[in-house]
Protein backbone atom coordinates (compact mmCIF):
# COMPACT_ATOMS: atom_id res chain seq x y z
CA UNK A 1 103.27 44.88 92.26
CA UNK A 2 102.81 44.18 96.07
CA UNK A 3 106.42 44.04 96.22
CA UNK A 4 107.00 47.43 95.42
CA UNK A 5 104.02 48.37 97.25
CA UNK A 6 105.74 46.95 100.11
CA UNK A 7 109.11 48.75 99.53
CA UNK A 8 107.09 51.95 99.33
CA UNK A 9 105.69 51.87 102.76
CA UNK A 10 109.00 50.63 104.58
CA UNK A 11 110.82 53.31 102.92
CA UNK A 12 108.20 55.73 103.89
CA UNK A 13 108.41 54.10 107.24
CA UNK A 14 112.23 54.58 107.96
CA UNK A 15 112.37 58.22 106.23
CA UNK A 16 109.21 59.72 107.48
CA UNK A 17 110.71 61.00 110.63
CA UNK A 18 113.24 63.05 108.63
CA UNK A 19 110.84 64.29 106.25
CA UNK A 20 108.83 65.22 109.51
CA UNK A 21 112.07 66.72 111.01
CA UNK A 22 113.20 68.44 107.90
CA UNK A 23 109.90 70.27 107.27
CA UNK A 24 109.84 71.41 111.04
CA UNK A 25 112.81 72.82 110.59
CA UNK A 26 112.04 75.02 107.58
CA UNK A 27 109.92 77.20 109.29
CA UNK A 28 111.96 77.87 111.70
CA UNK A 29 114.97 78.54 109.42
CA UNK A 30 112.31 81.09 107.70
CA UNK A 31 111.61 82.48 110.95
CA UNK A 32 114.99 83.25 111.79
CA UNK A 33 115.83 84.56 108.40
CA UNK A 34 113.06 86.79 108.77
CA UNK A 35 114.38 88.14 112.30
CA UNK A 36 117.89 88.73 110.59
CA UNK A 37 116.50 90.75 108.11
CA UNK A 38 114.36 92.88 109.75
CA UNK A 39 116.92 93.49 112.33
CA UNK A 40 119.33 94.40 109.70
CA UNK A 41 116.65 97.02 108.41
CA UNK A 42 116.31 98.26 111.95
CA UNK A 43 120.35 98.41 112.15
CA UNK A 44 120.66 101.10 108.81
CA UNK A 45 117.47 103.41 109.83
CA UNK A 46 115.97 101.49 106.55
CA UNK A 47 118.37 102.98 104.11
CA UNK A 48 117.82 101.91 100.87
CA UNK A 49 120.32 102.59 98.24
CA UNK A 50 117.25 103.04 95.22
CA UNK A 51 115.62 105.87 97.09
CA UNK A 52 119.25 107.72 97.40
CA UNK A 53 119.28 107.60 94.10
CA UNK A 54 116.05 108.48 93.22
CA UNK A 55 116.75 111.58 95.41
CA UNK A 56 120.25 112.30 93.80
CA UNK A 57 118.31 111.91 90.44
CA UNK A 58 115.21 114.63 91.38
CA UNK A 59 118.11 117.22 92.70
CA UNK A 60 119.64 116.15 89.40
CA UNK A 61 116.76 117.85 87.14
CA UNK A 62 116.29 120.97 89.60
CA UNK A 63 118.54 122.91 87.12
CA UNK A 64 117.16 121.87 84.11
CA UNK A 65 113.38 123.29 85.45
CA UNK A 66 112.42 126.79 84.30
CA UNK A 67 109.22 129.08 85.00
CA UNK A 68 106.73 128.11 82.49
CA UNK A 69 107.14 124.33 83.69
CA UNK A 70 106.31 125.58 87.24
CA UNK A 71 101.87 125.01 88.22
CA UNK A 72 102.47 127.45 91.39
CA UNK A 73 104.15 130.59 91.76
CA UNK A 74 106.21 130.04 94.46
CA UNK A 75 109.51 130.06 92.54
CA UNK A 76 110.80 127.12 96.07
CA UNK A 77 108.36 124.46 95.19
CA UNK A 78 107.23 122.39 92.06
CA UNK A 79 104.35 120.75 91.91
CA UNK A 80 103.86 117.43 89.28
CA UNK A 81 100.64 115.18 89.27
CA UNK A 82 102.66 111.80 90.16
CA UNK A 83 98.89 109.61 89.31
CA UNK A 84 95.47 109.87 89.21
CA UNK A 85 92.10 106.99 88.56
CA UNK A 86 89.97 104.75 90.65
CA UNK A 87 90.84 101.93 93.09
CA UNK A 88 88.32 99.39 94.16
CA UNK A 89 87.80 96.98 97.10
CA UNK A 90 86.56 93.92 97.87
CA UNK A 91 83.83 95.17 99.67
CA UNK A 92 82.53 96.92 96.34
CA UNK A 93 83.50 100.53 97.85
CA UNK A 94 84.95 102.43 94.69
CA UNK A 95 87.31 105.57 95.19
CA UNK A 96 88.43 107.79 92.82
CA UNK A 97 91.84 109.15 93.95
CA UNK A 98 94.83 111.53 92.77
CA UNK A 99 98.38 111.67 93.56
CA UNK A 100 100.60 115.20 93.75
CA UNK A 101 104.33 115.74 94.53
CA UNK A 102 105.77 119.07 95.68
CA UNK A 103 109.55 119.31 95.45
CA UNK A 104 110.51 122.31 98.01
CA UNK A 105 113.64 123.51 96.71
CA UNK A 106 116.28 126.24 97.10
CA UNK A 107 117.90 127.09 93.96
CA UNK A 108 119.17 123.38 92.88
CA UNK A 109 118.88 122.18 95.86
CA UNK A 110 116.44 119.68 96.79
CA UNK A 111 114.97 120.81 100.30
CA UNK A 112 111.94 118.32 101.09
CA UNK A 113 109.79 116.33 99.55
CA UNK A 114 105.91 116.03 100.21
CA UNK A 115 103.42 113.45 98.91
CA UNK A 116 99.98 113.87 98.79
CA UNK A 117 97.25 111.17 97.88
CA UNK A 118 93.73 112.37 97.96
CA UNK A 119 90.73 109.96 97.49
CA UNK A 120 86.96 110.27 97.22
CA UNK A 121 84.48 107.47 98.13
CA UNK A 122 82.40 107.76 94.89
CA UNK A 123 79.54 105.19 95.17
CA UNK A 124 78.65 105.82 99.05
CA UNK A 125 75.82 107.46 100.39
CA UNK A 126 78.05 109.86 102.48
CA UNK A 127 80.66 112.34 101.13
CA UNK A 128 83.96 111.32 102.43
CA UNK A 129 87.42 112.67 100.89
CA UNK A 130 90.62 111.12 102.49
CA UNK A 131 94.47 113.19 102.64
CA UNK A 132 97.40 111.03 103.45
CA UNK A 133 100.34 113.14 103.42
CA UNK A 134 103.72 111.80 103.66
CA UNK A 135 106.91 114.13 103.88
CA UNK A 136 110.61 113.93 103.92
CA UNK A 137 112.38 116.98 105.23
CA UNK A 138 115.74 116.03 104.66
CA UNK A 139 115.83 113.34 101.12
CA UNK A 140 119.56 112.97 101.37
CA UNK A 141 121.91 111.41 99.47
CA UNK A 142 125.30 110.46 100.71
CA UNK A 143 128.40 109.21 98.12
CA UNK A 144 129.60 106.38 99.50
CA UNK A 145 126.78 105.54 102.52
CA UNK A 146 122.79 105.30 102.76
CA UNK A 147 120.95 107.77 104.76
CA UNK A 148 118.33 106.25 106.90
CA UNK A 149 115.08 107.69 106.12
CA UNK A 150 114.39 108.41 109.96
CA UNK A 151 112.75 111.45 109.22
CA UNK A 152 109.83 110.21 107.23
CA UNK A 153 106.33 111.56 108.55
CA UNK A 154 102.58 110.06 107.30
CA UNK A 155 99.61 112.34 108.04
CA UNK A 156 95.53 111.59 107.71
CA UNK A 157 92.82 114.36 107.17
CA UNK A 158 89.60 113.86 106.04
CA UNK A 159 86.73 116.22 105.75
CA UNK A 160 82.77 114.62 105.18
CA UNK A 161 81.52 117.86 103.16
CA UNK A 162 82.15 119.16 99.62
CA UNK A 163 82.65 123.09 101.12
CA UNK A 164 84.04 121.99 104.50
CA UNK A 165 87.89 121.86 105.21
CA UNK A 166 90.36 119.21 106.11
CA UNK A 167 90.48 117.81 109.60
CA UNK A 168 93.96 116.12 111.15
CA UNK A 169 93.01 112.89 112.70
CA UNK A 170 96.45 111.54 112.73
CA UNK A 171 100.14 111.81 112.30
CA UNK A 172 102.73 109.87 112.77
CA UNK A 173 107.00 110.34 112.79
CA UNK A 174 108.80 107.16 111.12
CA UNK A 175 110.50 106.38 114.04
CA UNK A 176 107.80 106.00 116.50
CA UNK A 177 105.91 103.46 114.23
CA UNK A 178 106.41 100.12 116.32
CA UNK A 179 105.51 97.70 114.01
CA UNK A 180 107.99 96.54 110.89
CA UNK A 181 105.51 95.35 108.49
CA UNK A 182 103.64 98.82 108.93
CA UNK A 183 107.04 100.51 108.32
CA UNK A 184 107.99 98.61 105.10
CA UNK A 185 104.79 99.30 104.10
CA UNK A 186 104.91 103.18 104.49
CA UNK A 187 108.74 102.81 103.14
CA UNK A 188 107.53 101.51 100.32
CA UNK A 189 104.69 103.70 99.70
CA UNK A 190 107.48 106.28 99.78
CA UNK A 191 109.76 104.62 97.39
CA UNK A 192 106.25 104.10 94.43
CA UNK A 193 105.77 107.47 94.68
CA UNK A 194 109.47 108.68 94.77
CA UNK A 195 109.83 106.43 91.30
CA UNK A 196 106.43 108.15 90.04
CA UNK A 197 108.28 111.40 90.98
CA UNK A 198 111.28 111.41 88.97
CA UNK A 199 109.86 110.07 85.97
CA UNK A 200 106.89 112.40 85.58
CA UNK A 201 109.80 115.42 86.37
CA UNK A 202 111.30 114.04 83.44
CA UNK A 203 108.29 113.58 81.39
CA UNK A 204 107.39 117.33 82.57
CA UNK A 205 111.02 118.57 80.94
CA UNK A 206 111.02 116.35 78.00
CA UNK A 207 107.79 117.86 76.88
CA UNK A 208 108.61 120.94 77.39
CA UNK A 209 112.14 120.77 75.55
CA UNK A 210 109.60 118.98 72.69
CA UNK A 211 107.60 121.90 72.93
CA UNK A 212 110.36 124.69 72.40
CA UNK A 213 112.09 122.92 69.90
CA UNK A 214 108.85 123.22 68.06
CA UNK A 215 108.28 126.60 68.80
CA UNK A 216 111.73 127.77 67.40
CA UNK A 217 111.81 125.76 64.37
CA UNK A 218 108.13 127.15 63.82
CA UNK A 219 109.14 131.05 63.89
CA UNK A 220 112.59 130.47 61.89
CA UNK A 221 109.99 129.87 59.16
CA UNK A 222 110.41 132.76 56.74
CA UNK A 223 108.82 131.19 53.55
């Protein structure tokens, strides 16, 4: 038993400096991998071949929309409730919050599209709503390349009264955000809500297909 006690600790003895060495070197090779990436992002304007298609797939159903499926009456934009619930924090603050996309259009075209979360502190002894709005003027989609997604741009209003009106407090251009991690995390905040986007337009015009089928086999009834 002592034996192999003993061959334990000389083993552990000659190896230990390259099980030191080895672990050293992992963060390091995580370190760098991390710089390549994010330099790579940096590189492509953060194109991302999901949100190309996601925008090729909106433009997609543009046709296919028609003027009882429009909320407002501006024939250009579309309006679809992309989410809606509560959200809590660690602190115990609750919010109650709602999500709406407008799709700006011109004819089947897909023109811009804007992104608008609203929440409400609901268990605070002050009224506070919060606006983040975040907009794409140009959500291209290129055969054959990835557009870069320069032109994304996040904006914060907030207004402390039921009757009052919104107040800008800040805005800020994609490009002029210095930080990565704060980019990804508006990128991605832009791609969940671009995924929310197509699939409640397609909800939208699969219940309303539902809903005409229905209609027509309803007054072909002559019995």
């Amino acid at each position: 038993m002592s034996y192999n006690i003993n061959k334990f600790f000389i083993s552990l003895f000659l190896f230990f400096p390259f099980y030191i060495g080895a672990l050293d070197k992992l963060p390091r090779e995580l370190a760098y991998a991390q710089e390549m990436l994010i330099k790579a992002f940096v590189e492509s304007g953060y194109g991302d071949v999901e949100v190309d298609d996601l925008h090729k797939k909106i433009e997609s159903m543009l046709p296919l929309l028609n003027e009882e499926m429009k909320i407002v009456s501006d024939t250009n934009k579309v309006v679809l409730n992309v989410g809606s619930g509560e959200s809590f924090r660690v602190s115990g603050e609750r919010y109650i919050f709602t999500g709406v996309a407008e799709i700006y259009k011109t004819g089947n075209k897909l023109d811009k599209i804007v992104l608008i979360y609203e929440r409400l502190n609901a268990n605070s002894d002050y009224y506070k709503m919060e606006k983040r709005i975040l907009t794409n003027s140009t959500p291209l989609y290129v055969d054959g390349s990835v557009d870069k997604n320069d032109d994304l741009m996040i904006a914060y209003e907030e207004k402390t009264s039921v009757n009052g009106d919104y107040k800008p407090v800040s805005e800020y251009n994609f490009p002029n955000i210095d930080m990565h991690e704060f980019k990804m995390q508006l990128f991605n905040s832009y791609k969940q809500y671009l995924r929310k986007t197509a699939a409640s337009l397609d909800e939208s015009i699969q219940s309303y297909n539902t809903r005409k089928r229905f209609n027509i086999i309803k007054i072909a009834e002559f019995q």
